[in-house]
PDB file of N, CA and C in Angstrom:
ATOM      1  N   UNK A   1       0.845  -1.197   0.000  1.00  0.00           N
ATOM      2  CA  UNK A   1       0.000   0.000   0.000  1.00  0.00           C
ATOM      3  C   UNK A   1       0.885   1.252   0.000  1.00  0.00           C
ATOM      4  N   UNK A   2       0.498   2.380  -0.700  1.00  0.00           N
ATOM      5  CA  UNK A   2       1.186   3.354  -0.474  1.00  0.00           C
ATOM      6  C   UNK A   2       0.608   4.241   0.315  1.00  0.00           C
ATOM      7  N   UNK A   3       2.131   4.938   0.766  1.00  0.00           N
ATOM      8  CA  UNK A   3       1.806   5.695   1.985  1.00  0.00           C
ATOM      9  C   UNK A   3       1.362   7.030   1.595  1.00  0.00           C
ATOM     10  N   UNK A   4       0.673   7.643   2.944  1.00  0.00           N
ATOM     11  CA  UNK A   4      -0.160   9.160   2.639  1.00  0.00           C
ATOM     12  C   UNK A   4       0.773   9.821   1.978  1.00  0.00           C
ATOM     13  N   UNK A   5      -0.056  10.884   2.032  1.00  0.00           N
ATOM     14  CA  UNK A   5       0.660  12.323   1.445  1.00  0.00           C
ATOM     15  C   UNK A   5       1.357  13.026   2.656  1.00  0.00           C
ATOM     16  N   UNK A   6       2.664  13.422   3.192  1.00  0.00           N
ATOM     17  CA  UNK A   6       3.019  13.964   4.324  1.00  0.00           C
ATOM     18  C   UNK A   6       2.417  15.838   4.009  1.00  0.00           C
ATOM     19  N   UNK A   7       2.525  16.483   5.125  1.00  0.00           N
ATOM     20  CA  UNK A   7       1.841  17.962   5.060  1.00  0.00           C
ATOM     21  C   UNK A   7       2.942  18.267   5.001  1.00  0.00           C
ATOM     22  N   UNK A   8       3.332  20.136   4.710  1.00  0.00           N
ATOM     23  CA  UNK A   8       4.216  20.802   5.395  1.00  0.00           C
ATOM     24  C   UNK A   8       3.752  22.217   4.907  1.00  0.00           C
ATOM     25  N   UNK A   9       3.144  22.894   6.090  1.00  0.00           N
ATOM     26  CA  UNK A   9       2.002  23.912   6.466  1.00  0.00           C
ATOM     27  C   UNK A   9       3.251  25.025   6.847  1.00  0.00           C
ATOM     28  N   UNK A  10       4.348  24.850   7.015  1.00  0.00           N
ATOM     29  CA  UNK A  10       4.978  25.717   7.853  1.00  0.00           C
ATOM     30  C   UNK A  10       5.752  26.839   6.929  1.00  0.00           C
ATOM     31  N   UNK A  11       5.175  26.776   5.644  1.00  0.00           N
ATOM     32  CA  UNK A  11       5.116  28.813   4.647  1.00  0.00           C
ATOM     33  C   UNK A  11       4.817  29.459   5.484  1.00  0.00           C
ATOM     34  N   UNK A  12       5.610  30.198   5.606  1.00  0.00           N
ATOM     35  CA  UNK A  12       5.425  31.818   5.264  1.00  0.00           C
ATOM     36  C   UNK A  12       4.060  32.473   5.003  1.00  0.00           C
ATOM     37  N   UNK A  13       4.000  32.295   3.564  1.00  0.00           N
ATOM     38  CA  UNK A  13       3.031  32.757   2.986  1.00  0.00           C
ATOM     39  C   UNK A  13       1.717  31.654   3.317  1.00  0.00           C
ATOM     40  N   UNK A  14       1.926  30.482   3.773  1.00  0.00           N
ATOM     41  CA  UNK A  14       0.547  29.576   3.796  1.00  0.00           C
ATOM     42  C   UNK A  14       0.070  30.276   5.098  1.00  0.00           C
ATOM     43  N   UNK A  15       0.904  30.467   5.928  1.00  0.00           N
ATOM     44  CA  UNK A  15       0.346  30.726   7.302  1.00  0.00           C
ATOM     45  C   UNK A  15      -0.309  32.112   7.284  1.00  0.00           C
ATOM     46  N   UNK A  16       0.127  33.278   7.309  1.00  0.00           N
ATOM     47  CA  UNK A  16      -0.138  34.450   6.617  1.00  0.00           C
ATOM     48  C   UNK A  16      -1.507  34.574   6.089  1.00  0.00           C
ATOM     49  N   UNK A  17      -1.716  33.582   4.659  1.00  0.00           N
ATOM     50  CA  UNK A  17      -2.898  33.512   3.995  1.00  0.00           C
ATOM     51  C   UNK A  17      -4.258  32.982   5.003  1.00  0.00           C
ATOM     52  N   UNK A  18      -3.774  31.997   5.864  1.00  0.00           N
ATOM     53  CA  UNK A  18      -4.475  31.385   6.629  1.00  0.00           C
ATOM     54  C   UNK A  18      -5.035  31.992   8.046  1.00  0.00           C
ATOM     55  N   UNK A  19      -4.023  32.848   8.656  1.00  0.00           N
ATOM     56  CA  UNK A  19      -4.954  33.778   9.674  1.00  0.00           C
ATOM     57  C   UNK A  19      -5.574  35.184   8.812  1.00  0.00           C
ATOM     58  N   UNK A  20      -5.633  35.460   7.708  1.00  0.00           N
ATOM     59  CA  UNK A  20      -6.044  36.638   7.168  1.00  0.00           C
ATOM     60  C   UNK A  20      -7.367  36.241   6.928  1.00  0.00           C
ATOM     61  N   UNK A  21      -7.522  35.088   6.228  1.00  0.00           N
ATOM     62  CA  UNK A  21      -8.802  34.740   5.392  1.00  0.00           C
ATOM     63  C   UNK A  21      -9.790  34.297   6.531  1.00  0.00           C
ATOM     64  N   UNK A  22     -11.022  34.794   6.066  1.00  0.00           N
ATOM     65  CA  UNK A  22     -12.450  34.386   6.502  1.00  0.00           C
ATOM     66  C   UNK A  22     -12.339  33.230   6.927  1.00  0.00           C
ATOM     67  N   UNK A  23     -13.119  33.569   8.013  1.00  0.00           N
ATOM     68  CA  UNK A  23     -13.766  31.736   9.030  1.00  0.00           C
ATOM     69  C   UNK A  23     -14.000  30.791   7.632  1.00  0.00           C
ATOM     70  N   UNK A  24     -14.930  31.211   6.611  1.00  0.00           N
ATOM     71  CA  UNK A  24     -15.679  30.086   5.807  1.00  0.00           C
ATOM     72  C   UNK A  24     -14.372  29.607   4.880  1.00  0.00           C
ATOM     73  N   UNK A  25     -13.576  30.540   4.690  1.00  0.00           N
ATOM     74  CA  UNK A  25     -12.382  29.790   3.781  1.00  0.00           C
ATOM     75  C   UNK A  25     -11.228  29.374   4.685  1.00  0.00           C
ATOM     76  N   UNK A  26     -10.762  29.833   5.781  1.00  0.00           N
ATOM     77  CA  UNK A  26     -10.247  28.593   7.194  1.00  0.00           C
ATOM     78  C   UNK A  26     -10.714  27.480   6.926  1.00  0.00           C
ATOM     79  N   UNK A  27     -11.921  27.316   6.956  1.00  0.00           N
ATOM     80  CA  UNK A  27     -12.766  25.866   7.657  1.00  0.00           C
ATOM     81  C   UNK A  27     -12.616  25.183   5.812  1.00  0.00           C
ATOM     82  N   UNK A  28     -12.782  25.760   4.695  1.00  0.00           N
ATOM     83  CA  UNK A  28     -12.573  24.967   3.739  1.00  0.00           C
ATOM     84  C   UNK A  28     -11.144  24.189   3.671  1.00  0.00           C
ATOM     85  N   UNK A  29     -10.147  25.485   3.844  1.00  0.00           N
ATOM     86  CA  UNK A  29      -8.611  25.519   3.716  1.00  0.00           C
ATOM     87  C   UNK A  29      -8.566  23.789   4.750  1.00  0.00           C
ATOM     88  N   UNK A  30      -9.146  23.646   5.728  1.00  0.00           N
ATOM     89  CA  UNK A  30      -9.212  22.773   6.919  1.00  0.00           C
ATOM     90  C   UNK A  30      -9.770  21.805   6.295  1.00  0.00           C
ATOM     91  N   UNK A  31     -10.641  21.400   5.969  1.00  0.00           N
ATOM     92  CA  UNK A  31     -11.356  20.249   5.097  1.00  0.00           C
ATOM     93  C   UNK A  31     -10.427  19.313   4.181  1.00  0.00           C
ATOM     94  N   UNK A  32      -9.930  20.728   3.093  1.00  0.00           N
ATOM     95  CA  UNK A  32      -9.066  20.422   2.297  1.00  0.00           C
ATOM     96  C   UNK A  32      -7.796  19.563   2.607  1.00  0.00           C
ATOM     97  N   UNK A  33      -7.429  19.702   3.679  1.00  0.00           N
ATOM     98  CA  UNK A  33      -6.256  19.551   4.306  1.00  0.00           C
ATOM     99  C   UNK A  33      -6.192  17.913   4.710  1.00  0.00           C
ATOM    100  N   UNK A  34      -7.341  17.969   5.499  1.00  0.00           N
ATOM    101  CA  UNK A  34      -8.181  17.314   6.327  1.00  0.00           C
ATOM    102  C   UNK A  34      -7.789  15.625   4.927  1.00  0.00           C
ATOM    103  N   UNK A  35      -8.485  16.236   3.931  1.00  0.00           N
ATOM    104  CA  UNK A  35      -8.655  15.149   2.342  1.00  0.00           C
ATOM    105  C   UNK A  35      -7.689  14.668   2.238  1.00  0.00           C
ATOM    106  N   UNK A  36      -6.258  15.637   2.053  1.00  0.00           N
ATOM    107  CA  UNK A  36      -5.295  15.340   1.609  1.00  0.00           C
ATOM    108  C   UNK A  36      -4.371  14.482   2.183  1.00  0.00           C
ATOM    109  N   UNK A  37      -4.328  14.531   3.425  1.00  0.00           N
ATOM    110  CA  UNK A  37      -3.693  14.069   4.697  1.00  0.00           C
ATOM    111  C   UNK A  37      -4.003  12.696   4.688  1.00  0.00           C
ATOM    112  N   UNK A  38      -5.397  12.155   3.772  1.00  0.00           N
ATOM    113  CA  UNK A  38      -5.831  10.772   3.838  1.00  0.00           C
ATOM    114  C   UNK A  38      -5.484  10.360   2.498  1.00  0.00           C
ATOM    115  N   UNK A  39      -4.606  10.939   1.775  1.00  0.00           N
ATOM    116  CA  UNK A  39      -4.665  10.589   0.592  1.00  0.00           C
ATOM    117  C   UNK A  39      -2.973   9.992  -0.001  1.00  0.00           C
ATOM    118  N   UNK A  40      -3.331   8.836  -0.786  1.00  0.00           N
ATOM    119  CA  UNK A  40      -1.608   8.861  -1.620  1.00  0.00           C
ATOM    120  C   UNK A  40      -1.718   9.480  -2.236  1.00  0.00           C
ATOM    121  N   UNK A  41      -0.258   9.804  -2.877  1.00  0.00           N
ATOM    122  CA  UNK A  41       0.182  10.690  -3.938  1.00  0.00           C
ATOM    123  C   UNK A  41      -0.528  10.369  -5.583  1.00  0.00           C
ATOM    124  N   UNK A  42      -0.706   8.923  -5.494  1.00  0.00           N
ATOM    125  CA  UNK A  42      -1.335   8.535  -6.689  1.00  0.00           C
ATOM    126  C   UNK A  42      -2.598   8.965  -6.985  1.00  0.00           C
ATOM    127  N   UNK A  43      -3.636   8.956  -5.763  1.00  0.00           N
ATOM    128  CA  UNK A  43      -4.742   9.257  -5.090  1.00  0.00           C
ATOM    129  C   UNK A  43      -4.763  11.376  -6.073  1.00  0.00           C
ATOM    130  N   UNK A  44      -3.798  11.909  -5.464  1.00  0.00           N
ATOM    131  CA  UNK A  44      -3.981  13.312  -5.355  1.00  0.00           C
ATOM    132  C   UNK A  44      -4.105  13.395  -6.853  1.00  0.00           C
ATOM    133  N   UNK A  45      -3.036  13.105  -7.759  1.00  0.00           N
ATOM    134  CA  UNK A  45      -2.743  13.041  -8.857  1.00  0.00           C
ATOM    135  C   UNK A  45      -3.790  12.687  -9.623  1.00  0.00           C
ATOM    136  N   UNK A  46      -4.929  11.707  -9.202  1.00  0.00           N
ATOM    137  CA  UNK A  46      -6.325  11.197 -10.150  1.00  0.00           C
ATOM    138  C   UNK A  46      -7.247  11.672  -9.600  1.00  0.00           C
ATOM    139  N   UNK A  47      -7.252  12.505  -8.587  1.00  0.00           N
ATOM    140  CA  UNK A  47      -8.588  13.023  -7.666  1.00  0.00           C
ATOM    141  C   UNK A  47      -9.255  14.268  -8.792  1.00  0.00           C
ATOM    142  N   UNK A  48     -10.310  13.950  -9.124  1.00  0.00           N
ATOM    143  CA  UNK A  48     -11.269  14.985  -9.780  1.00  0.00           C
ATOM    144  C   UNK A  48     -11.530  16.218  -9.263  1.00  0.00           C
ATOM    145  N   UNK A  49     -11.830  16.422  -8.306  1.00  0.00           N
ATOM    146  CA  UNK A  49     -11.940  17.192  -6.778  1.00  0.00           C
ATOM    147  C   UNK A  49     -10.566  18.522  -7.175  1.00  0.00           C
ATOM    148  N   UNK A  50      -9.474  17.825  -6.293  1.00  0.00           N
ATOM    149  CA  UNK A  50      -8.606  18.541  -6.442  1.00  0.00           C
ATOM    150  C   UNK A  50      -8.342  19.289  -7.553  1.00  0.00           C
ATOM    151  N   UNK A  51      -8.643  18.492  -8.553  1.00  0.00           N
ATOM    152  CA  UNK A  51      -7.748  19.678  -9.783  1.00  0.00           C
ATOM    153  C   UNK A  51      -6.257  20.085 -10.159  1.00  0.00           C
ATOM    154  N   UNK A  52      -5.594  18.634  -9.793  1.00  0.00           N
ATOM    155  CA  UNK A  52      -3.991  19.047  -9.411  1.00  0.00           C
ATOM    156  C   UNK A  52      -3.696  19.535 -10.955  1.00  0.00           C
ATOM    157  N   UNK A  53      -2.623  20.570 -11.202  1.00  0.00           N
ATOM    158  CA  UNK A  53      -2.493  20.698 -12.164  1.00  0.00           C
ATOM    159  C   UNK A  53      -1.138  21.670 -12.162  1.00  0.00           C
ATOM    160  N   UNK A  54      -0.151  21.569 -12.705  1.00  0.00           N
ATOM    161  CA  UNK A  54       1.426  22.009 -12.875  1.00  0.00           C
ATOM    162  C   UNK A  54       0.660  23.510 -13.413  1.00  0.00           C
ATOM    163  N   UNK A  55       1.519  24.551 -12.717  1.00  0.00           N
ATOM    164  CA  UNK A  55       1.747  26.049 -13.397  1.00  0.00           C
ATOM    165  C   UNK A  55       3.063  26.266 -14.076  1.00  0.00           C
ATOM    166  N   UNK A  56       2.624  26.698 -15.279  1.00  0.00           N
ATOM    167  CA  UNK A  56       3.437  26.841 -15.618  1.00  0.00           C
ATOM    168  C   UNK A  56       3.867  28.386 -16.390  1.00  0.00           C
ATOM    169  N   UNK A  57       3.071  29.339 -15.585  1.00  0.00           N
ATOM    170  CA  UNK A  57       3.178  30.719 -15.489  1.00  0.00           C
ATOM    171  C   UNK A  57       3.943  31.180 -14.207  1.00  0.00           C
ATOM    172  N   UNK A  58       4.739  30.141 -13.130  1.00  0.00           N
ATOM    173  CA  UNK A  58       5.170  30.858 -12.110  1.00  0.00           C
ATOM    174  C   UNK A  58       6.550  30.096 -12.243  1.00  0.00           C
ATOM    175  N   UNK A  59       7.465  30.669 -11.976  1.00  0.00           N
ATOM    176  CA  UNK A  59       8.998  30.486 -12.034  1.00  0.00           C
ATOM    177  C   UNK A  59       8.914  29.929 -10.861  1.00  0.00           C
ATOM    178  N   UNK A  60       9.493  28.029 -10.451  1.00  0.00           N
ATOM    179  CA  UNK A  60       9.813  27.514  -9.294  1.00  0.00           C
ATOM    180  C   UNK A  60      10.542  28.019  -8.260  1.00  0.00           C
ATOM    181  N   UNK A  61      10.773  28.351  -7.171  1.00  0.00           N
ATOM    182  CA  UNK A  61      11.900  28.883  -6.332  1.00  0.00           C
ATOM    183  C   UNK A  61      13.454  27.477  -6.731  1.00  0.00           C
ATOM    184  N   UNK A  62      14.390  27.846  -6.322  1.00  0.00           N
ATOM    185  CA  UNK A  62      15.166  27.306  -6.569  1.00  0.00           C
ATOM    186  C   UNK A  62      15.334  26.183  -5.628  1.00  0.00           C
ATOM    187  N   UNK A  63      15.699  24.994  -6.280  1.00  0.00           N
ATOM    188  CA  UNK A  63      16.273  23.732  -5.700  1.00  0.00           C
ATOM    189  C   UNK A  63      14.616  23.045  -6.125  1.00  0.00           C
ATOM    190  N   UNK A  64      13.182  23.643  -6.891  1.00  0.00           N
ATOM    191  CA  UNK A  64      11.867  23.374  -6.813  1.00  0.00           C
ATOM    192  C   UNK A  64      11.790  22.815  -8.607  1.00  0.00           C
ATOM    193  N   UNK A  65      11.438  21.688  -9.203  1.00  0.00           N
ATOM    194  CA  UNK A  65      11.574  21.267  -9.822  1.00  0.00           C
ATOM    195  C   UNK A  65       9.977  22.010 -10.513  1.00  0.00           C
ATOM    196  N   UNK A  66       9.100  22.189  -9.761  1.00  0.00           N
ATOM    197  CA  UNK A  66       8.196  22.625 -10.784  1.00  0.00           C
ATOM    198  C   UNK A  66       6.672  23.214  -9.334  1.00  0.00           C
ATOM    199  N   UNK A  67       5.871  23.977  -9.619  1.00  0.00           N
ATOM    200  CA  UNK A  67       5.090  24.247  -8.521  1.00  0.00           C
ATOM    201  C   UNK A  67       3.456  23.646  -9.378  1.00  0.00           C
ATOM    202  N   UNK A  68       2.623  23.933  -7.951  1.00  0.00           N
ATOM    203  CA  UNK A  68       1.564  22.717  -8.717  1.00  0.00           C
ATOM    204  C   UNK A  68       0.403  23.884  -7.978  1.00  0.00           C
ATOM    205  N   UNK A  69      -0.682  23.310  -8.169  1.00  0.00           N
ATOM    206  CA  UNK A  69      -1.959  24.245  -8.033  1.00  0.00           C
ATOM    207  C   UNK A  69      -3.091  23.227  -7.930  1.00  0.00           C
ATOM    208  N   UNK A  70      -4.339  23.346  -6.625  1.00  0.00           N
ATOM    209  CA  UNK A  70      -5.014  22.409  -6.418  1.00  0.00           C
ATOM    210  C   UNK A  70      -6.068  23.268  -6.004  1.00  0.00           C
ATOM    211  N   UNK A  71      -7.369  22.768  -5.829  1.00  0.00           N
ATOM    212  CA  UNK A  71      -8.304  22.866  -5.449  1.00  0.00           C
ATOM    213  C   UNK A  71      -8.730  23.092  -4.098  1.00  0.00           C
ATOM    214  N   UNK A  72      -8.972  23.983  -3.797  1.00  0.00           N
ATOM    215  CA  UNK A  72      -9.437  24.095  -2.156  1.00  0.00           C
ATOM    216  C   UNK A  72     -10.689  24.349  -2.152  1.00  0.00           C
ATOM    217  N   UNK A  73     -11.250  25.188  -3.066  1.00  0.00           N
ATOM    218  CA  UNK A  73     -12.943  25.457  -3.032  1.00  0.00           C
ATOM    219  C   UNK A  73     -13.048  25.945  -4.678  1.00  0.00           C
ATOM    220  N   UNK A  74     -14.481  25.892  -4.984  1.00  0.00           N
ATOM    221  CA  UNK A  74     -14.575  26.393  -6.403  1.00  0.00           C
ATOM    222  C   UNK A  74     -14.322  27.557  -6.627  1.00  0.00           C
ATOM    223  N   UNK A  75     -13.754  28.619  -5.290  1.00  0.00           N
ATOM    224  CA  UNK A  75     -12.722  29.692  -5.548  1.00  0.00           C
ATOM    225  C   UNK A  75     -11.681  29.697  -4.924  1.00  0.00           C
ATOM    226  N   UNK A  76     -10.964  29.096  -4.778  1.00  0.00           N
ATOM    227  CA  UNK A  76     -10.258  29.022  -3.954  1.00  0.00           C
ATOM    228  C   UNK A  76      -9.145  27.805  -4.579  1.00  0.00           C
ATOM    229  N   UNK A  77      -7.916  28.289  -4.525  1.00  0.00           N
ATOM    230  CA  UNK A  77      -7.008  27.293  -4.923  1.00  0.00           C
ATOM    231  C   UNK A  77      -5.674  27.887  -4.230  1.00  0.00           C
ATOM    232  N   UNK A  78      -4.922  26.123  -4.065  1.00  0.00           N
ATOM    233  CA  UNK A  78      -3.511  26.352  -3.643  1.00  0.00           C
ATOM    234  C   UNK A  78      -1.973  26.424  -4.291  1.00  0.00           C
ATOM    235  N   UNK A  79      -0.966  26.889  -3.968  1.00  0.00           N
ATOM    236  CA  UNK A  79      -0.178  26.552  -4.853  1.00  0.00           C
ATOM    237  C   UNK A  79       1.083  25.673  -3.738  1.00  0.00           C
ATOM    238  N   UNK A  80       1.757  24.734  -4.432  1.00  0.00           N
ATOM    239  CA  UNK A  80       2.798  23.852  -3.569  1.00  0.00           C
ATOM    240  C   UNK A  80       3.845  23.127  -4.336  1.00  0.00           C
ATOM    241  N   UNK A  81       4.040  23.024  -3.485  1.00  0.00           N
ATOM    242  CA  UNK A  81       5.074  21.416  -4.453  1.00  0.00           C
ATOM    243  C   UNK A  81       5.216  20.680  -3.928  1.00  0.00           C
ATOM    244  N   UNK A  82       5.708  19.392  -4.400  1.00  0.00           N
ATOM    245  CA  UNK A  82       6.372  17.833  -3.872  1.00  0.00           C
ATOM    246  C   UNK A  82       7.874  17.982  -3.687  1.00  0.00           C
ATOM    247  N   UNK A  83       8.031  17.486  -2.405  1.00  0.00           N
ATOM    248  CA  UNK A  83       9.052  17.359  -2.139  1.00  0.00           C
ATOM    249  C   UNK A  83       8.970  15.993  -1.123  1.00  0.00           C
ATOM    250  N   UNK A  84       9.954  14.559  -2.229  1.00  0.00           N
ATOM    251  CA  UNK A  84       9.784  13.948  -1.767  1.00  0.00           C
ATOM    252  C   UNK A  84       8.316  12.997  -1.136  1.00  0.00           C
ATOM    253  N   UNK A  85       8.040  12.539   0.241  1.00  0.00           N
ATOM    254  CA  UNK A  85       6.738  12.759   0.451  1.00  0.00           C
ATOM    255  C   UNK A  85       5.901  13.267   1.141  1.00  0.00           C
ATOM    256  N   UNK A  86       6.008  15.115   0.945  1.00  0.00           N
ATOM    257  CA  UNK A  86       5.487  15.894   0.831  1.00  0.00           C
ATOM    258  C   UNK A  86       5.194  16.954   0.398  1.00  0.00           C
ATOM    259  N   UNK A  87       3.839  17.338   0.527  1.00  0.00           N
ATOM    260  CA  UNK A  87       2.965  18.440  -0.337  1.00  0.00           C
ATOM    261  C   UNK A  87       3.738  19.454   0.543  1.00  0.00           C
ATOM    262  N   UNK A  88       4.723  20.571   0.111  1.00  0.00           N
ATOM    263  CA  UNK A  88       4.781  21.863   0.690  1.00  0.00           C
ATOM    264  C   UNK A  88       3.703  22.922   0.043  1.00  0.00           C
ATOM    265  N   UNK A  89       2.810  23.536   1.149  1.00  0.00           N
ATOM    266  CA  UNK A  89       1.433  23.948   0.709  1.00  0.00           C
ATOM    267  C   UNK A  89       2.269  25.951   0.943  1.00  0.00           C
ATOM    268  N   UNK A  90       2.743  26.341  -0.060  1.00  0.00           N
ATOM    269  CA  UNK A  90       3.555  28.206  -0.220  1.00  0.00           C
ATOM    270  C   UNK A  90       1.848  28.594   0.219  1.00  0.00           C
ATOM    271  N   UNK A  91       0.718  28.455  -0.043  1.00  0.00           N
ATOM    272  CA  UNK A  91       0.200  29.750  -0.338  1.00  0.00           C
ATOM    273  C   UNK A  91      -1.074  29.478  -0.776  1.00  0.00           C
ATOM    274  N   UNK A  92      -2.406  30.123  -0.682  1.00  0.00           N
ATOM    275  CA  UNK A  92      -3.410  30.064  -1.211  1.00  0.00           C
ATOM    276  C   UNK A  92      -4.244  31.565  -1.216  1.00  0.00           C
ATOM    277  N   UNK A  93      -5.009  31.627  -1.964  1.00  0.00           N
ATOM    278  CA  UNK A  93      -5.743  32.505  -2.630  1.00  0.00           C
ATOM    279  C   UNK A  93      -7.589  32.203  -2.802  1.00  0.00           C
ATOM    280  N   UNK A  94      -8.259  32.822  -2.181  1.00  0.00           N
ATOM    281  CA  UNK A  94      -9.795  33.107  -2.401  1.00  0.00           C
ATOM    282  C   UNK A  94     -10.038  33.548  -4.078  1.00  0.00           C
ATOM    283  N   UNK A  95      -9.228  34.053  -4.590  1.00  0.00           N
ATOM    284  CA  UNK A  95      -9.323  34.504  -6.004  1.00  0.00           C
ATOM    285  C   UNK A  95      -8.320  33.447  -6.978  1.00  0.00           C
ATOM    286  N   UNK A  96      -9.394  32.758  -7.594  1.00  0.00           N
ATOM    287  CA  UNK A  96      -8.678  31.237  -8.286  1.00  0.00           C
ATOM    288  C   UNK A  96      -7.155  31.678  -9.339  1.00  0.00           C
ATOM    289  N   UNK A  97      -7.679  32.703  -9.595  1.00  0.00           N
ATOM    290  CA  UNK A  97      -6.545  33.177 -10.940  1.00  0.00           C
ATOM    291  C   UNK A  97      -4.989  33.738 -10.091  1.00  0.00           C
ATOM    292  N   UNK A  98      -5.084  34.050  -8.923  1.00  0.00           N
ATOM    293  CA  UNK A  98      -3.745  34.243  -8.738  1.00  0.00           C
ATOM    294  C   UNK A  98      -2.817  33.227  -8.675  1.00  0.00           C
ATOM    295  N   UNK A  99      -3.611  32.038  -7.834  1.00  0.00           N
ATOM    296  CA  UNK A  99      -2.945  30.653  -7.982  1.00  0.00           C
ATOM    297  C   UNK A  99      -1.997  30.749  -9.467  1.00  0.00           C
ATOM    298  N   UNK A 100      -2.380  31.093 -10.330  1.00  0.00           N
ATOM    299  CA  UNK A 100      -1.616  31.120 -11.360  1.00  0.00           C
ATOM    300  C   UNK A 100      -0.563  32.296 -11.753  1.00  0.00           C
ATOM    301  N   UNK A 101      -0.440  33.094 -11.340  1.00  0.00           N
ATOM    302  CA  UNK A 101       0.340  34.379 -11.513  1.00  0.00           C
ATOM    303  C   UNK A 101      -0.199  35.557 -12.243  1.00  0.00           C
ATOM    304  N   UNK A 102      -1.736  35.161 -12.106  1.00  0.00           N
ATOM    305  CA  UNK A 102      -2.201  36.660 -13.049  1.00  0.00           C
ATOM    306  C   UNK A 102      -3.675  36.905 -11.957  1.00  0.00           C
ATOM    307  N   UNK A 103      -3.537  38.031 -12.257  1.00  0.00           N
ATOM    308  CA  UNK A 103      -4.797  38.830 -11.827  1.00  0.00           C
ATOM    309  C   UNK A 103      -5.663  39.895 -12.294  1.00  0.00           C
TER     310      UNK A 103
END
């Protein structure tokens, strides 16, 4: 069996995003989390839900092979990467299009 998805919540910018935003997008951001935490990597990768999907409008930080963008609510999306086995969760947005680098 393969193993979960490990978290790593501890951005900068995830944390930041996360005491700023509204109770109702907390408690989604939390749900979301909640999903992922039960999920393999294979799992994330075929999940309909999520919406995983590579950007490829944002320049990786360095040593970051590529950044990814998921679903948190039907406005609401995250941006992260894999490292290893885990999701590092940079950052999320109430407004779906920044996830991508435009606004």
């Amino acid at each position: 069996m393969e193993d979960r998805v490990r978290l790593d919540l501890s951005s900068p910018g995830f944390i930041e995003a996360f005491q700023e935003a509204e109770k109702t997008v907390q408690e989604q951001v939390k749900k979301a989390i909640e999903k992922l935490s039960q999920m393999s990597w294979t799992q994330v990768y075929k999940d309909r839900g999520l919406k995983w999907e590579k950007i490829y409008s944002l320049t990786p930080p360095q040593g970051v092979d590529a950044l990814y963008t998921f679903r948190i609510s039907r406005s609401c999306r995250a941006v992260a990467y894999r490292k290893q086995d885990f999701l590092v969760v940079l950052t999320f947005d109430p407004d779906h299009d920044s996830a991508y680098g435009r606004k």
